[in-house]
C-alpha atoms as a PDB file:
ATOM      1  CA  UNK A   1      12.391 -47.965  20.856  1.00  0.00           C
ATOM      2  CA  UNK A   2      14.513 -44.423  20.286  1.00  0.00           C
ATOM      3  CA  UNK A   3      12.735 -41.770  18.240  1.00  0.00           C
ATOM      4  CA  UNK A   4      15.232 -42.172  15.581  1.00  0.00           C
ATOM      5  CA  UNK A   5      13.684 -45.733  15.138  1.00  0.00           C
ATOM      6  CA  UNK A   6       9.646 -43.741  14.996  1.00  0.00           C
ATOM      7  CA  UNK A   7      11.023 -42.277  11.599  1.00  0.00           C
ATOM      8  CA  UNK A   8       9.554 -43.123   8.478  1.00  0.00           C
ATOM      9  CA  UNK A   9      11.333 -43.601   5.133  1.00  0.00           C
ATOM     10  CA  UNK A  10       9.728 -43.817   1.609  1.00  0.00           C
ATOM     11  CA  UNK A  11       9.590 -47.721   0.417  1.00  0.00           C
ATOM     12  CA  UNK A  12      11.641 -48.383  -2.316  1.00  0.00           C
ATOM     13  CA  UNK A  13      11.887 -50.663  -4.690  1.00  0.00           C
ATOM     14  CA  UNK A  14      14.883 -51.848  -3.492  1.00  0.00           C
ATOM     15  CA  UNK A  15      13.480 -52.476  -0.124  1.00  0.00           C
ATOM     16  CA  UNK A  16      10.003 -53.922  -1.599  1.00  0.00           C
ATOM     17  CA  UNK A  17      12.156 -56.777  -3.361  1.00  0.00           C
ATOM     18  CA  UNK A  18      14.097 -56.872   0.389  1.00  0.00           C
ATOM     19  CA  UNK A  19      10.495 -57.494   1.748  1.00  0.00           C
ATOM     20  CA  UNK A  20       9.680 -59.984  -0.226  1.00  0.00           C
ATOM     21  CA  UNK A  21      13.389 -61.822  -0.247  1.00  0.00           C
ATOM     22  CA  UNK A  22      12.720 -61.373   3.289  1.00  0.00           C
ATOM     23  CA  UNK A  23       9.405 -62.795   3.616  1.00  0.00           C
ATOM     24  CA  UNK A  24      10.056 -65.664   1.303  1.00  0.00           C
ATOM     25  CA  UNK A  25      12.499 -67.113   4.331  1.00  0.00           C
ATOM     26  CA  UNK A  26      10.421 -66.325   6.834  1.00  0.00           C
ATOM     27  CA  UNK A  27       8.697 -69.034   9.311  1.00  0.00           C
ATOM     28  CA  UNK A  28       4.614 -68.607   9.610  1.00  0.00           C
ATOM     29  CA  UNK A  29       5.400 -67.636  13.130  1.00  0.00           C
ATOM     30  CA  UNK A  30       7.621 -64.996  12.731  1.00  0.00           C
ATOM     31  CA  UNK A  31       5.359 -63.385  10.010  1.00  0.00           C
ATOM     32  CA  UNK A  32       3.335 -62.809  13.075  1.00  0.00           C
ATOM     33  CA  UNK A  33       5.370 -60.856  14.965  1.00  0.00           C
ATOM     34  CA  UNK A  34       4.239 -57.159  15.774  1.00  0.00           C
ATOM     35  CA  UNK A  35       7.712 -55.897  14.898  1.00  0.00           C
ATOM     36  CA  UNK A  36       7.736 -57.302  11.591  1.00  0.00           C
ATOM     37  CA  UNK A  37       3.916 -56.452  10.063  1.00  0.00           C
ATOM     38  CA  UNK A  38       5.321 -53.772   8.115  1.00  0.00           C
ATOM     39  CA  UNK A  39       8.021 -55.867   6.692  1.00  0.00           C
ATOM     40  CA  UNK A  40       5.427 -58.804   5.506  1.00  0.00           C
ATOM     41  CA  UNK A  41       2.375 -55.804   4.664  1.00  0.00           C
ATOM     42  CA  UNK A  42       5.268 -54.517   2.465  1.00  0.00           C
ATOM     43  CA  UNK A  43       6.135 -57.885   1.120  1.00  0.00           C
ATOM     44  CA  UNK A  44       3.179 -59.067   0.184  1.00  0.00           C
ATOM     45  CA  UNK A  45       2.410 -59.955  -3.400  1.00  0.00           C
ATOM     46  CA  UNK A  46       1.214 -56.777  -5.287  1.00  0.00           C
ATOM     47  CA  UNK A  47       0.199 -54.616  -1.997  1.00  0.00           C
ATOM     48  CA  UNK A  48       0.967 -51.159  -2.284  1.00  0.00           C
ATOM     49  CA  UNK A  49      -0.799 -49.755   0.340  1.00  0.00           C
ATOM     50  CA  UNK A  50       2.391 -49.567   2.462  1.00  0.00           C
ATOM     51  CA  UNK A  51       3.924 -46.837   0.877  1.00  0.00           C
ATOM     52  CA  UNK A  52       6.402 -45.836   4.033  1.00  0.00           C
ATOM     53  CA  UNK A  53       8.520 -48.060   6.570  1.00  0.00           C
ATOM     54  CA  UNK A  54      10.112 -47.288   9.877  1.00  0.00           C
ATOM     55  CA  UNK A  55      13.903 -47.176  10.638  1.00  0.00           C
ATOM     56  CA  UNK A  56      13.090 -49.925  13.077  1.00  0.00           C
ATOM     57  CA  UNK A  57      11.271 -52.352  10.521  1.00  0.00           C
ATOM     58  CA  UNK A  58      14.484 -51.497   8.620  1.00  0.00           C
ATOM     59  CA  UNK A  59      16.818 -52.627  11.400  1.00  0.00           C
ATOM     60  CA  UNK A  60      14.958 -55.999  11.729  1.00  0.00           C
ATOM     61  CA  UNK A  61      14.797 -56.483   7.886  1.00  0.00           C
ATOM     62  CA  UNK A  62      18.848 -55.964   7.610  1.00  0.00           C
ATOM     63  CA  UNK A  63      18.656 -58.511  10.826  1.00  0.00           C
ATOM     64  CA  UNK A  64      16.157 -61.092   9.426  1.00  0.00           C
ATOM     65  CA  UNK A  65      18.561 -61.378   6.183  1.00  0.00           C
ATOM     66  CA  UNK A  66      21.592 -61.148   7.196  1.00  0.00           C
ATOM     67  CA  UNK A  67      20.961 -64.529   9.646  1.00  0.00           C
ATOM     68  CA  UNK A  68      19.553 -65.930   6.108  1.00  0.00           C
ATOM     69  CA  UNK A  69      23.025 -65.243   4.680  1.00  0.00           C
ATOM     70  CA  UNK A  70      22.310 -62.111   2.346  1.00  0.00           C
ATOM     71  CA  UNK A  71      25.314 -59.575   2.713  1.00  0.00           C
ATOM     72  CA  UNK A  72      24.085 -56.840   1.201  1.00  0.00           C
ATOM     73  CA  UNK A  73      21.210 -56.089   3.498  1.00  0.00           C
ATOM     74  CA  UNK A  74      22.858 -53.784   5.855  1.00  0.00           C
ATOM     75  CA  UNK A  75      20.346 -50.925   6.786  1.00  0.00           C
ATOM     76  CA  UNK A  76      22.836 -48.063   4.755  1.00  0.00           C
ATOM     77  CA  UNK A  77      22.487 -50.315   1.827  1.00  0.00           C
ATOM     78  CA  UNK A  78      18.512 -50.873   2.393  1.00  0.00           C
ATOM     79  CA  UNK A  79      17.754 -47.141   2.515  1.00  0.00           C
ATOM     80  CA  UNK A  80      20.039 -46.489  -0.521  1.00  0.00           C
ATOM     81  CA  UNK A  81      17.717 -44.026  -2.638  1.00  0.00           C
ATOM     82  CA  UNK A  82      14.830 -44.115  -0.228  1.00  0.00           C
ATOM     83  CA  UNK A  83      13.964 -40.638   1.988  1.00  0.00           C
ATOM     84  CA  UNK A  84      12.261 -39.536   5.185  1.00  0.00           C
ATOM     85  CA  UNK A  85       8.776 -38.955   4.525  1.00  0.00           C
ATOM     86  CA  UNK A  86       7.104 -36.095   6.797  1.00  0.00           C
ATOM     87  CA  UNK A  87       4.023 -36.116   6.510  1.00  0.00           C
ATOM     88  CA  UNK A  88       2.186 -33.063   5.465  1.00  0.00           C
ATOM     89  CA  UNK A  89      -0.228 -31.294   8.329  1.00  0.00           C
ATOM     90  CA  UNK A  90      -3.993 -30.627   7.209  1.00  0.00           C
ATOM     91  CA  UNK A  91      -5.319 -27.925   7.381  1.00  0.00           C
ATOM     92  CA  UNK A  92      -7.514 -27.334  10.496  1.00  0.00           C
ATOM     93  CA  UNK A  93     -11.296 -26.456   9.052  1.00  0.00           C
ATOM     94  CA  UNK A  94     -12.103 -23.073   9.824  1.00  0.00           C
ATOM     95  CA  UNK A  95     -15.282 -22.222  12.151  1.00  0.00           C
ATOM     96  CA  UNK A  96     -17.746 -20.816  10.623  1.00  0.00           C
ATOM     97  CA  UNK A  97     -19.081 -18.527  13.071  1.00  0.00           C
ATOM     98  CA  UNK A  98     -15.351 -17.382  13.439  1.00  0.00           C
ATOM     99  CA  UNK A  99     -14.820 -16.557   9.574  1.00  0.00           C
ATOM    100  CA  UNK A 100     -18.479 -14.517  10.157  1.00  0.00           C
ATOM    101  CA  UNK A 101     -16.995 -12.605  12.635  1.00  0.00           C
ATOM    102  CA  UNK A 102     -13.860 -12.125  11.495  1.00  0.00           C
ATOM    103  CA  UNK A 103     -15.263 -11.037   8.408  1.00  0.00           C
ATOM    104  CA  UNK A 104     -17.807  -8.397  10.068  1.00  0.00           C
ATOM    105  CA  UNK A 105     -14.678  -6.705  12.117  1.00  0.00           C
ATOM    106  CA  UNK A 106     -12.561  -6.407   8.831  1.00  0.00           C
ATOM    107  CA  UNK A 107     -15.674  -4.485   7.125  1.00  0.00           C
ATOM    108  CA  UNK A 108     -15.904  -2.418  10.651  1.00  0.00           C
ATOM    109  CA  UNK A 109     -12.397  -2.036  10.526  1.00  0.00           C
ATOM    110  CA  UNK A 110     -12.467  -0.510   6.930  1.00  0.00           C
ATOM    111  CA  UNK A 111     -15.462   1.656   7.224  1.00  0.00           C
ATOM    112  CA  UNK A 112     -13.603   3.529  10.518  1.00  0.00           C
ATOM    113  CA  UNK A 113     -10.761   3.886   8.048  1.00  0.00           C
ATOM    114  CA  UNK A 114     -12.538   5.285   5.432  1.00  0.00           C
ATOM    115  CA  UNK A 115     -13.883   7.665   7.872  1.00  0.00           C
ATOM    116  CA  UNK A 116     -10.952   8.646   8.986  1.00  0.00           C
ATOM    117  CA  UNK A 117      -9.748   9.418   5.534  1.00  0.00           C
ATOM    118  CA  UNK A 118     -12.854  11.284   4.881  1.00  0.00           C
ATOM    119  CA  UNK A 119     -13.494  13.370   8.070  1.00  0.00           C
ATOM    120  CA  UNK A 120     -11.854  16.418   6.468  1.00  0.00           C
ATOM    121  CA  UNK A 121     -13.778  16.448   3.661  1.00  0.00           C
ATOM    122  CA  UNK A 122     -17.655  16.265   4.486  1.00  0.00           C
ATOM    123  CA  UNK A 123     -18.280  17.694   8.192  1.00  0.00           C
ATOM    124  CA  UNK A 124     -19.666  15.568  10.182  1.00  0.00           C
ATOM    125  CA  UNK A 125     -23.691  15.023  10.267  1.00  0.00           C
ATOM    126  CA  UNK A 126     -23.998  16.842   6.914  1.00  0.00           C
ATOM    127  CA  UNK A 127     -27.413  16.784   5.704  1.00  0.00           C
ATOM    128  CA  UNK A 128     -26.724  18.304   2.198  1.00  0.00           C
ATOM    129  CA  UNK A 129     -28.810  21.400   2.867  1.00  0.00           C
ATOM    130  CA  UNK A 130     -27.153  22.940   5.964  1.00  0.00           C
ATOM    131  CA  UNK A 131     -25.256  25.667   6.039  1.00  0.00           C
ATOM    132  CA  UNK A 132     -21.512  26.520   6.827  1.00  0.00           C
ATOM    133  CA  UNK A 133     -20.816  28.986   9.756  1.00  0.00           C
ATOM    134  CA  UNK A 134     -19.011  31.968   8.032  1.00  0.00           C
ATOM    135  CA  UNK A 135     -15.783  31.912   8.188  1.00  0.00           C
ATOM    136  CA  UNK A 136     -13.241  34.236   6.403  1.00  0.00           C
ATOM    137  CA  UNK A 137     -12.050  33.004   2.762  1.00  0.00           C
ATOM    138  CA  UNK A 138     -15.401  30.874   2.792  1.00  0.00           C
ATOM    139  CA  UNK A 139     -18.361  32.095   0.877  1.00  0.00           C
ATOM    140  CA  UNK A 140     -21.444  32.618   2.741  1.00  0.00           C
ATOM    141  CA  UNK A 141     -24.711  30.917   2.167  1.00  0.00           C
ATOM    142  CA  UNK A 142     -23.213  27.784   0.268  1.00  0.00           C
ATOM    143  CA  UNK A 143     -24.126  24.334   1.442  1.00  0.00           C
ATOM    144  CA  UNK A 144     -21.234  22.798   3.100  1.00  0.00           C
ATOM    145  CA  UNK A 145     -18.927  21.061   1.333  1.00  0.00           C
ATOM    146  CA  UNK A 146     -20.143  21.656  -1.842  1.00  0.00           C
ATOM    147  CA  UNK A 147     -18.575  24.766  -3.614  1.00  0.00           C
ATOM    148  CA  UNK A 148     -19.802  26.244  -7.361  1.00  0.00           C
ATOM    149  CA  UNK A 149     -16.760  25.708  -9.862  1.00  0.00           C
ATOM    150  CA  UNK A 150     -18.031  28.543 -11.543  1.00  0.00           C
ATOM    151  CA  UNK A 151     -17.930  31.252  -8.675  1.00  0.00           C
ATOM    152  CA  UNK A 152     -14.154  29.890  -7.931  1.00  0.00           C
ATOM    153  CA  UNK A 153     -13.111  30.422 -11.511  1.00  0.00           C
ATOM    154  CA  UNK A 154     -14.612  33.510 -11.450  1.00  0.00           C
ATOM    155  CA  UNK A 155     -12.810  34.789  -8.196  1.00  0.00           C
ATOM    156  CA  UNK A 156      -9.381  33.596  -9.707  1.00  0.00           C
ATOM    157  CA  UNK A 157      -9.907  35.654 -12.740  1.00  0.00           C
ATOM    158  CA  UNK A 158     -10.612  38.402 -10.478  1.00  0.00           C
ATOM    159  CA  UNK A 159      -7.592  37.983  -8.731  1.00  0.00           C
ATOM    160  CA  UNK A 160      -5.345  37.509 -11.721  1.00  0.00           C
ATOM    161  CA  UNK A 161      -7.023  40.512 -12.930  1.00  0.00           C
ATOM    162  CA  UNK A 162      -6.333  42.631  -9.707  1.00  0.00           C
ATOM    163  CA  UNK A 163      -2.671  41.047 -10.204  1.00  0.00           C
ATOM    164  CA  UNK A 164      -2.588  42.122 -13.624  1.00  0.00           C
ATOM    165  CA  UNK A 165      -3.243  46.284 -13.359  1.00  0.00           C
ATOM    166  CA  UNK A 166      -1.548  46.701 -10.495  1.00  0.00           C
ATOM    167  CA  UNK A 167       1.392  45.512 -12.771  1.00  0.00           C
ATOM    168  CA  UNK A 168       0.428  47.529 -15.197  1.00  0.00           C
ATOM    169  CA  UNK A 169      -0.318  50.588 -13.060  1.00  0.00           C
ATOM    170  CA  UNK A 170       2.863  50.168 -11.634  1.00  0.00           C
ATOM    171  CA  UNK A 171       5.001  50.189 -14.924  1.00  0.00           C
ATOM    172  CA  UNK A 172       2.826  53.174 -15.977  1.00  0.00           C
ATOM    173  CA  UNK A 173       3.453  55.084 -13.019  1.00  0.00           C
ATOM    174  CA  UNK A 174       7.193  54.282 -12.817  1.00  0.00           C
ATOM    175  CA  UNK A 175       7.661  55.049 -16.732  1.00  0.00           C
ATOM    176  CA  UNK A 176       5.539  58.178 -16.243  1.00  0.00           C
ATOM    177  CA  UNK A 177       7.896  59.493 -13.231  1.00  0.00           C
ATOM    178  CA  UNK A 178      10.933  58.604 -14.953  1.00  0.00           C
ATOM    179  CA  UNK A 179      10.120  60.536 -17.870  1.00  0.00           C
ATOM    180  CA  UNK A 180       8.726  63.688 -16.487  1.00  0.00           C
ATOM    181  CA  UNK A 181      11.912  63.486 -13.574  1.00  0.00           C
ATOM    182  CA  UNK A 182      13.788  64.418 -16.552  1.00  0.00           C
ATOM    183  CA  UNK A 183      12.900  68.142 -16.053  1.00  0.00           C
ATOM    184  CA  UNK A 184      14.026  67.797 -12.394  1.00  0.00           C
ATOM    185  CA  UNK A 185      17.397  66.172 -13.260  1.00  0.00           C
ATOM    186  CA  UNK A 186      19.564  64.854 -16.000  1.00  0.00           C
ATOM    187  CA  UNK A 187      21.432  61.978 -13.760  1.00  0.00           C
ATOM    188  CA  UNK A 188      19.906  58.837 -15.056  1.00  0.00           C
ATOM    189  CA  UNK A 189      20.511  57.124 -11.682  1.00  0.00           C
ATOM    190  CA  UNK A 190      18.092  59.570  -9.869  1.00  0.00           C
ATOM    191  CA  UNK A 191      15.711  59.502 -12.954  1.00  0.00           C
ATOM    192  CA  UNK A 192      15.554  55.265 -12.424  1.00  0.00           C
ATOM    193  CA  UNK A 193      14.871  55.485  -8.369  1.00  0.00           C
ATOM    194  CA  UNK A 194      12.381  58.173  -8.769  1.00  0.00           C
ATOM    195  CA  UNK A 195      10.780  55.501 -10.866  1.00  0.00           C
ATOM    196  CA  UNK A 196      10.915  52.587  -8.679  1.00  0.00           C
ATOM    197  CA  UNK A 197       9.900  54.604  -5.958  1.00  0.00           C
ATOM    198  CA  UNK A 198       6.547  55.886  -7.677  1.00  0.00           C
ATOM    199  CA  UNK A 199       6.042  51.853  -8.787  1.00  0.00           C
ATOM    200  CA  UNK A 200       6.978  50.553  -5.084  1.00  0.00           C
ATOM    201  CA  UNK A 201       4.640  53.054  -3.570  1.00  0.00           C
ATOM    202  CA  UNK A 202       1.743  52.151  -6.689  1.00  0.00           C
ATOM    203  CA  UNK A 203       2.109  48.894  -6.223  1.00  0.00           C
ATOM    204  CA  UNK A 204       1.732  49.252  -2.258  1.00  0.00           C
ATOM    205  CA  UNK A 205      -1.295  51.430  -2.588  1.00  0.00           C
ATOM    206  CA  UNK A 206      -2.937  48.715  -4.706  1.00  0.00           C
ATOM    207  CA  UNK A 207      -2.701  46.144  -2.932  1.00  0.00           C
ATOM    208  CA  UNK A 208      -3.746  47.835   0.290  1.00  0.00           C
ATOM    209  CA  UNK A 209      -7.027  49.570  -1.678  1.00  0.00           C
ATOM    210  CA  UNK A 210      -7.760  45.244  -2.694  1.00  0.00           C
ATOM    211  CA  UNK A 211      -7.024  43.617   0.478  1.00  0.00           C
ATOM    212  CA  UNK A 212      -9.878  46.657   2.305  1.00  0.00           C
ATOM    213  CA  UNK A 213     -12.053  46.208  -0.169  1.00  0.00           C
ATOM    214  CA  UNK A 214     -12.150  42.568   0.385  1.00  0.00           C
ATOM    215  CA  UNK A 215     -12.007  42.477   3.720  1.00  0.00           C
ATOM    216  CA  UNK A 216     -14.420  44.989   4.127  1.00  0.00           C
ATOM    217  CA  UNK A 217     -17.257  42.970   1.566  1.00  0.00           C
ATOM    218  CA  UNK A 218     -16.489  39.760   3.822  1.00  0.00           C
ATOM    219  CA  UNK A 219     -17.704  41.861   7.222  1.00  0.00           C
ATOM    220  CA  UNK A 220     -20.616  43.108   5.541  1.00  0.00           C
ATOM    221  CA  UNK A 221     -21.219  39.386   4.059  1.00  0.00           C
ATOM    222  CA  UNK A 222     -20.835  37.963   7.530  1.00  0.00           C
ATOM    223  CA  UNK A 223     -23.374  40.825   9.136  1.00  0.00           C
ATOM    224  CA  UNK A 224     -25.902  39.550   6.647  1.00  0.00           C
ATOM    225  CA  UNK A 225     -26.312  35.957   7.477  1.00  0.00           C
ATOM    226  CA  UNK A 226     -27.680  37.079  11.370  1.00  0.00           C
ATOM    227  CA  UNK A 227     -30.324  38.810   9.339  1.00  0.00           C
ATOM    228  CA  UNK A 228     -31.277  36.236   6.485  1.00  0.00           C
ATOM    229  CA  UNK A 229     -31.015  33.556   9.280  1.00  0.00           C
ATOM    230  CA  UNK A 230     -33.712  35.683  11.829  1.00  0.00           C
END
């Protein structure tokens, strides 16, 4: 027997009444046979248990009646409307002990992410009440990771503040120069860099006189934490 004869084909009505036409001319002995017990399960009066027959039951059925003079039994004309049946895999259980484990290295596997997504914003081993080391543009004496809302609106309005007169002081200055150049010289062009030098230089000496004074209250911040710490 091929493997082409191993396939099975959905039992159609057409070959149930073939079965049974079959069947009907059969001797007792023959029913017998090996190769023909799907042909006579099929056959049988009312059984539909057999739901599939192979292309080799099929071969001996168009045999069987074409030797009992039917001429429309060849096997193209028995499979008319009928189609390979595959049958469909199941579905392997799962163990149980696997799906535990499995299950306990997808949690392991998502807490390592999360902290890796996380491990910039709480240091590591943080406690809640211990301190940052000081480091410039970080307040000291805060706990880590935790920041007041308050104190950083308050140093942006200080900043936008600083921003603000030394804006100011430089249109003052420039507007001041510019009008008292006039008694120096009459050429407007003059009169407008004589300006914009006095506001280049104001602005300059601002901003140096905020960035020292910063800097210089960050040292003296940093110089007191050895002291509150001994």
């Amino acid at each position: 027997m091929s493997a082409a004869d191993c396939l099975q084909f959905r039992v159609t009505p057409h070959i149930r009444d073939a079965c049974k036409q079959c069947l009907a001319v059969l001797s007792k002995s023959r029913q017998k046979s090996p190769d023909l017990a799907q042909i006579v399960a099929i056959g049988t009066t009312g059984s539909t248990e057999q739901t599939t027959i192979s292309l080799a039951s099929v071969k001996g059925l168009s045999q069987e009646l074409l030797k009992a003079g039917e001429s429309n039994a060849w096997v193209h004309q028995l499979l008319r409307g009928s189609k390979i049946h595959i049958e469909q895999p199941q579905p392997t259980p799962r163990n149980p002990e696997l799906v535990a484990r499995l299950d306990k290295i997808k949690r392991q596997l998502e807490e390592h992410e999360y902290q890796r997504m996380t491990v910039n914003v709480m240091p590591h081993g943080f406690k809640g009440t211990e301190l940052l080391p000081a480091v410039p543009g970080v307040r000291t004496g805060q706990a880590s990771g935790v920041i007041s809302m308050k104190q950083e609106l308050r140093d942006a309005n200080k900043t936008i503040s600083v921003i603000i007169n030394i804006i100011f002081s430089a249109l003052g200055v420039g507007f001041a120069v510019g009008y008292a150049s006039y008694t120096l010289t009459s050429e407007l062009g003059w009169r407008v860099l004589m300006a914009l030098g006095a506001a280049l230089i104001t602005i300059l000496a601002e901003t140096w006189l905020f960035v020292f004074s910063a800097s210089r209250g960050q040292k003296q911040r940093l110089q007191l934490k050895p002291r509150a710490t001994s």
